[in-house]
PDB file of N, CA and C in Angstrom:
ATOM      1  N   UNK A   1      15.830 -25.494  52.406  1.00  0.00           N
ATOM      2  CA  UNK A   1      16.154 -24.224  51.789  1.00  0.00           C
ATOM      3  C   UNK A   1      17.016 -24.432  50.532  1.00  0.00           C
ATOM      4  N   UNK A   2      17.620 -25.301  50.787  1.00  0.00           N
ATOM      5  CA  UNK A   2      18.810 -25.512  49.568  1.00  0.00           C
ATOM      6  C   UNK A   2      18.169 -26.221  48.385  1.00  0.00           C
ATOM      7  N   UNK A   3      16.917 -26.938  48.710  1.00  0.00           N
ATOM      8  CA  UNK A   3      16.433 -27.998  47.615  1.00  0.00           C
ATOM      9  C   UNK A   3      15.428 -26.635  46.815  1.00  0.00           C
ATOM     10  N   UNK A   4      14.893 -25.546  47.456  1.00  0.00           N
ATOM     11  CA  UNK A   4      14.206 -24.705  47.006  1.00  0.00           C
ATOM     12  C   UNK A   4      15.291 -23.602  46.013  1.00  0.00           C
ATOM     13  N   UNK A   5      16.197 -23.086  46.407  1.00  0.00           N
ATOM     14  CA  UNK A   5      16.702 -22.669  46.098  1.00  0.00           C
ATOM     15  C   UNK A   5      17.477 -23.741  44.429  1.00  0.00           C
ATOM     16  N   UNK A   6      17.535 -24.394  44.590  1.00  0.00           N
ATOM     17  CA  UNK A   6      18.180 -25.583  43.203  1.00  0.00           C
ATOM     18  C   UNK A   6      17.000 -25.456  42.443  1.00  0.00           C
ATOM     19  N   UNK A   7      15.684 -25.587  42.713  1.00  0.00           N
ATOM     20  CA  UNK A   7      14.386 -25.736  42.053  1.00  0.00           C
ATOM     21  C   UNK A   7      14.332 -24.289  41.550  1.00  0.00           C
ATOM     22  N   UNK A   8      14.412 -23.005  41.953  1.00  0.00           N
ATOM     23  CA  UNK A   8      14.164 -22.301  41.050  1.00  0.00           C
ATOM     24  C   UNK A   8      15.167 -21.634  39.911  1.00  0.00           C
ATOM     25  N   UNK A   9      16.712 -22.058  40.313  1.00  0.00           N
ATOM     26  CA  UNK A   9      17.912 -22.213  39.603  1.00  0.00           C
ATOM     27  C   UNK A   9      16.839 -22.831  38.233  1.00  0.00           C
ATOM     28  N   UNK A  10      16.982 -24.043  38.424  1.00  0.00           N
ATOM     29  CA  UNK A  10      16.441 -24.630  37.409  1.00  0.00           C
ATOM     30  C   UNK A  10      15.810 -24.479  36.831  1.00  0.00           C
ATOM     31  N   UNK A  11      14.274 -24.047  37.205  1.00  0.00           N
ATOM     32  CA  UNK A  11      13.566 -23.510  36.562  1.00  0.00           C
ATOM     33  C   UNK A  11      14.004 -22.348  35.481  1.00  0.00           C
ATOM     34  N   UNK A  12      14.774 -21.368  36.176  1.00  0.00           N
ATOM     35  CA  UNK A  12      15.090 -20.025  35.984  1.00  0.00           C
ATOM     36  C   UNK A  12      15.593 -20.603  34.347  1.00  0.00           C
ATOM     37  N   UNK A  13      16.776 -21.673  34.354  1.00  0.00           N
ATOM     38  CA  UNK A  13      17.193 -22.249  33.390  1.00  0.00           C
ATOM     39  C   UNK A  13      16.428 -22.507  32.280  1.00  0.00           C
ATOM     40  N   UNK A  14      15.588 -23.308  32.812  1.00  0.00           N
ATOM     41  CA  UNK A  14      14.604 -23.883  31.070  1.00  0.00           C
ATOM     42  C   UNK A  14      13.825 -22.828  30.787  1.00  0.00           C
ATOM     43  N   UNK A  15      14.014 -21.942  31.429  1.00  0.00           N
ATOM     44  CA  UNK A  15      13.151 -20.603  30.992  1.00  0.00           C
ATOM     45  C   UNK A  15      13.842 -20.116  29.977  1.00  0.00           C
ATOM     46  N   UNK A  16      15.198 -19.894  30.453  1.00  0.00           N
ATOM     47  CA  UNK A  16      16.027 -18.876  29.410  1.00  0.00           C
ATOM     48  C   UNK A  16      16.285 -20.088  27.921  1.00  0.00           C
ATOM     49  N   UNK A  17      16.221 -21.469  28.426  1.00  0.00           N
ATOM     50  CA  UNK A  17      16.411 -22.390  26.794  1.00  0.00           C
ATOM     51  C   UNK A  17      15.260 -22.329  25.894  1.00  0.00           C
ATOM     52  N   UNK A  18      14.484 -22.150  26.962  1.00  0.00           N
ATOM     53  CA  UNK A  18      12.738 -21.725  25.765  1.00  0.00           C
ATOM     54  C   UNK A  18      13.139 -20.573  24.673  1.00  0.00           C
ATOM     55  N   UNK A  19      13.834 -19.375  25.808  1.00  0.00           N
ATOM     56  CA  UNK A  19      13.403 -17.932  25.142  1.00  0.00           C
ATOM     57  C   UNK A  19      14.831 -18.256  24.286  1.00  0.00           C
ATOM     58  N   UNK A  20      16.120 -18.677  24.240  1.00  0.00           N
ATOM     59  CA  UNK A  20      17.019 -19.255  23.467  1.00  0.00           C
ATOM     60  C   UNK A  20      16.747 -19.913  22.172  1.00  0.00           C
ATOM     61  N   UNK A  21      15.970 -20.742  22.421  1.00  0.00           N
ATOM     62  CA  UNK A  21      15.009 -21.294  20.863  1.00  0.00           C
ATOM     63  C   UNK A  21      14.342 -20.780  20.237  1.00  0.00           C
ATOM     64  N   UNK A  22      13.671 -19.538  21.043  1.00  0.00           N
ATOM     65  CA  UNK A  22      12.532 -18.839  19.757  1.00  0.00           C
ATOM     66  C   UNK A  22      14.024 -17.482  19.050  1.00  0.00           C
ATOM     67  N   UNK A  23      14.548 -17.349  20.180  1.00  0.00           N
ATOM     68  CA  UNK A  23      16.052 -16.621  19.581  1.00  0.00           C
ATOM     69  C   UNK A  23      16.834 -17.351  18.001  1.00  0.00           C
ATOM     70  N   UNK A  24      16.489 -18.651  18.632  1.00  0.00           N
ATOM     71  CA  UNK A  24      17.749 -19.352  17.155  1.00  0.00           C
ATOM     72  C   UNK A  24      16.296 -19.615  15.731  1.00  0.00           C
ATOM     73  N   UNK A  25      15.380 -19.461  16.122  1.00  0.00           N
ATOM     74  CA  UNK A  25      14.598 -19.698  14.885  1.00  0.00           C
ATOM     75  C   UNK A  25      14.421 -18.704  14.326  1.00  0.00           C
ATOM     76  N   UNK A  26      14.314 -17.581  14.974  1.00  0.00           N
ATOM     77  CA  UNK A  26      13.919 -16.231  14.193  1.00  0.00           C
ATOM     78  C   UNK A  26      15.759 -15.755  13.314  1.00  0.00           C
ATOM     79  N   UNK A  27      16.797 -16.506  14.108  1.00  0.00           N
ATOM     80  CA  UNK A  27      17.721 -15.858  13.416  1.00  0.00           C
ATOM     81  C   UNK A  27      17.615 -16.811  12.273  1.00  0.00           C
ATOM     82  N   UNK A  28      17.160 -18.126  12.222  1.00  0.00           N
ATOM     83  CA  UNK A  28      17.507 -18.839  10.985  1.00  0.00           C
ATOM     84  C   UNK A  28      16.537 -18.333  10.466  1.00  0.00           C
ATOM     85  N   UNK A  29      15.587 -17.922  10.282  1.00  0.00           N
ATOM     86  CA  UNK A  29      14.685 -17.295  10.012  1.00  0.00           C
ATOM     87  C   UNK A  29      14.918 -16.122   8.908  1.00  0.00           C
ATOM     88  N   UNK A  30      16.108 -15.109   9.337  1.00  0.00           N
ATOM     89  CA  UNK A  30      16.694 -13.920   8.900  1.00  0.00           C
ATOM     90  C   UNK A  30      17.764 -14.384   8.244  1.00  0.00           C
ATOM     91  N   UNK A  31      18.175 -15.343   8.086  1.00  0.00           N
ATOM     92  CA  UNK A  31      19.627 -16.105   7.471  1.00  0.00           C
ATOM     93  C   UNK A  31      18.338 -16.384   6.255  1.00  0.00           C
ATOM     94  N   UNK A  32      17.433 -17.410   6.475  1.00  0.00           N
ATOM     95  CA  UNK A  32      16.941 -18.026   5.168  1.00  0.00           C
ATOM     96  C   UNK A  32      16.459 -16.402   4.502  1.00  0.00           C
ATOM     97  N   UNK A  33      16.111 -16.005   4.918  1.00  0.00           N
ATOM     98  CA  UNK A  33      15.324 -14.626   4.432  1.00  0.00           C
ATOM     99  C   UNK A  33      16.316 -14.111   3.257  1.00  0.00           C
ATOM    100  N   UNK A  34      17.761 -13.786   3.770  1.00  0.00           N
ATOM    101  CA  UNK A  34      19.008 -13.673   3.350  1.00  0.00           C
ATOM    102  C   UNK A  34      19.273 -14.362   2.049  1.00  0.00           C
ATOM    103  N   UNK A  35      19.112 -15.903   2.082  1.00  0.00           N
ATOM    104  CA  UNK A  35      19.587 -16.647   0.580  1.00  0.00           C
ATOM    105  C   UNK A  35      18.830 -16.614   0.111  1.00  0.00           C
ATOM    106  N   UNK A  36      17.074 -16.120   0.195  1.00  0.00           N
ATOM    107  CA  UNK A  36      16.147 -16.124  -0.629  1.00  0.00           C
ATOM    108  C   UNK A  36      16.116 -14.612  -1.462  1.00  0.00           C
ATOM    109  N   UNK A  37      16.522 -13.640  -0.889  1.00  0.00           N
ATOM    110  CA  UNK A  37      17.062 -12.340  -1.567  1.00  0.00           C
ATOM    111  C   UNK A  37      18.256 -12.396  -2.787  1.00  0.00           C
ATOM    112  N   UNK A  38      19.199 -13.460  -2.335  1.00  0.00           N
ATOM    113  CA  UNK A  38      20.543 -13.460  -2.794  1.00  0.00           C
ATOM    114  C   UNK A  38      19.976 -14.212  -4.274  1.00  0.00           C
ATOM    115  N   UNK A  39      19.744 -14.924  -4.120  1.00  0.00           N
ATOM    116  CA  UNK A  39      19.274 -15.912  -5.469  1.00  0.00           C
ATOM    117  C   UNK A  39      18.506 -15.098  -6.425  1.00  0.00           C
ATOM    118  N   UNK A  40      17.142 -14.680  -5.382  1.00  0.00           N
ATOM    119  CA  UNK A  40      16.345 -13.745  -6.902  1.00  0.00           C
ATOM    120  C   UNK A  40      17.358 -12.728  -6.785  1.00  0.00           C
ATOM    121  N   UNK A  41      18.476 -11.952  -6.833  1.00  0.00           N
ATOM    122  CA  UNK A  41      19.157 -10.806  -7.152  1.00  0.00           C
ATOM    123  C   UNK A  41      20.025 -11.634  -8.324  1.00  0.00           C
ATOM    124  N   UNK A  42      20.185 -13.054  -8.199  1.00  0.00           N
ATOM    125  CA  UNK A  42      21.071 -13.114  -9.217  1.00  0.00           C
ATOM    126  C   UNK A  42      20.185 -13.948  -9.845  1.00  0.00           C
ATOM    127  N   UNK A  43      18.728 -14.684 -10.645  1.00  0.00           N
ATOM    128  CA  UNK A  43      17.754 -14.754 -11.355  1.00  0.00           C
ATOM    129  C   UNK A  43      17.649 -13.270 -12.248  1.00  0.00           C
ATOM    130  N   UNK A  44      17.372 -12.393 -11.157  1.00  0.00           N
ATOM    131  CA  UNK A  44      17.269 -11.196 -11.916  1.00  0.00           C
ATOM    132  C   UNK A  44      18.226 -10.832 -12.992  1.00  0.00           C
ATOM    133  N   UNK A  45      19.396 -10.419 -12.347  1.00  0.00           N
ATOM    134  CA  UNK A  45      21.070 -10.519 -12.904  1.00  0.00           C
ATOM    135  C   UNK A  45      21.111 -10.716 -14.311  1.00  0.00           C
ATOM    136  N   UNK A  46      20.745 -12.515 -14.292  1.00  0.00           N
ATOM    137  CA  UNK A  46      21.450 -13.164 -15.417  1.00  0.00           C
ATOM    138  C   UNK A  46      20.373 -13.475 -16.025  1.00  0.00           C
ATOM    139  N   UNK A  47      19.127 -13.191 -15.588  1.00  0.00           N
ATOM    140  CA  UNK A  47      17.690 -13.144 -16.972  1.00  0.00           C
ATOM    141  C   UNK A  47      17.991 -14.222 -17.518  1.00  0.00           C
ATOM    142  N   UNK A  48      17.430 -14.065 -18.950  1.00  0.00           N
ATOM    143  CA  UNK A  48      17.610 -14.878 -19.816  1.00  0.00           C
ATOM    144  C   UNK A  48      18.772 -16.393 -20.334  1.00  0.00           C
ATOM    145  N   UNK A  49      20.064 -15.837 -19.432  1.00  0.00           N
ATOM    146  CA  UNK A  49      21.121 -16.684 -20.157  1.00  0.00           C
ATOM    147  C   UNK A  49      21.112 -17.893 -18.617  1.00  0.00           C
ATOM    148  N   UNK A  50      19.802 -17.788 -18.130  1.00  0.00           N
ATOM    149  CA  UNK A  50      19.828 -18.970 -16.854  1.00  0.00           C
ATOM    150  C   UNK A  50      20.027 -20.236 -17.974  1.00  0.00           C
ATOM    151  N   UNK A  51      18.737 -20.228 -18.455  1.00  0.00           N
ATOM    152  CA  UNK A  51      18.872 -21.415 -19.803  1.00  0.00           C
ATOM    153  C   UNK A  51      19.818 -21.562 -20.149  1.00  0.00           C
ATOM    154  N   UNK A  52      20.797 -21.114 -20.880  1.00  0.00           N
ATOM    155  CA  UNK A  52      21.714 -21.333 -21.579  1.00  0.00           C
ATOM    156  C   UNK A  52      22.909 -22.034 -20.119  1.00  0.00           C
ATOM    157  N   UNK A  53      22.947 -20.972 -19.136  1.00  0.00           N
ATOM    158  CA  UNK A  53      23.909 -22.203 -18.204  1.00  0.00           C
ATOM    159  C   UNK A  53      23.433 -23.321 -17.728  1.00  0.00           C
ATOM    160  N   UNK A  54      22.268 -23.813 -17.871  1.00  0.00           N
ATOM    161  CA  UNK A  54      21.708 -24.744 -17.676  1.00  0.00           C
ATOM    162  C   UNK A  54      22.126 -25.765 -18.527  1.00  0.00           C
ATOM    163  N   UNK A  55      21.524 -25.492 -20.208  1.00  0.00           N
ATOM    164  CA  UNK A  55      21.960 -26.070 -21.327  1.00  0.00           C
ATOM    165  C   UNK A  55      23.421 -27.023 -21.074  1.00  0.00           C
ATOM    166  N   UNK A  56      24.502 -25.705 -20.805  1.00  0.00           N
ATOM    167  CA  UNK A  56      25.626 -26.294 -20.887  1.00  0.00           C
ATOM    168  C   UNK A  56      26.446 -27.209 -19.946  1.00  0.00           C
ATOM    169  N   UNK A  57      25.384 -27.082 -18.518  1.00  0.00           N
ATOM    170  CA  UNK A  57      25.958 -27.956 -17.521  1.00  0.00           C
ATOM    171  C   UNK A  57      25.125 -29.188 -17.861  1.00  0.00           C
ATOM    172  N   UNK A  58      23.784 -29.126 -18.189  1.00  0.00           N
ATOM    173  CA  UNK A  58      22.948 -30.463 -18.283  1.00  0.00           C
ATOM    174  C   UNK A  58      22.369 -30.684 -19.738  1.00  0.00           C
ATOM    175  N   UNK A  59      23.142 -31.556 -20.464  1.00  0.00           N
ATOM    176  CA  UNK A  59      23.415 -31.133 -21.896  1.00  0.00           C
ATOM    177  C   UNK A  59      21.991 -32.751 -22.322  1.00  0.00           C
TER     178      UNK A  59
END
């Protein structure tokens, strides 16, 4: 009874680390989503004078 009872503990376990992993990809998922917004908002921003900070850091 006790070895049955440990076996579905366990089980029960790698169940919830499966559904835990598709949890942490979809949030990195919504994080990358995040810096890919942030960047084109500031592409947009600074238009034209990207070049020019470019220029002056990589001369």
């Amino acid at each position: 009874m006790k070895k049955m009872a440990i076996k579905l503990v366990t089980a029960a376990q790698s169940r919830q680390r499966l559904d835990d992993e598709g949890a942490v990809s979809a949030e990195y998922g919504v994080l990358l989503a995040g810096v890919v917004a942030v960047v084109a908002v500031a592409a947009v921003a600074l238009g034209g004078r990207i070049s020019d900070i470019f220029d002056a850091v990589l001369p």
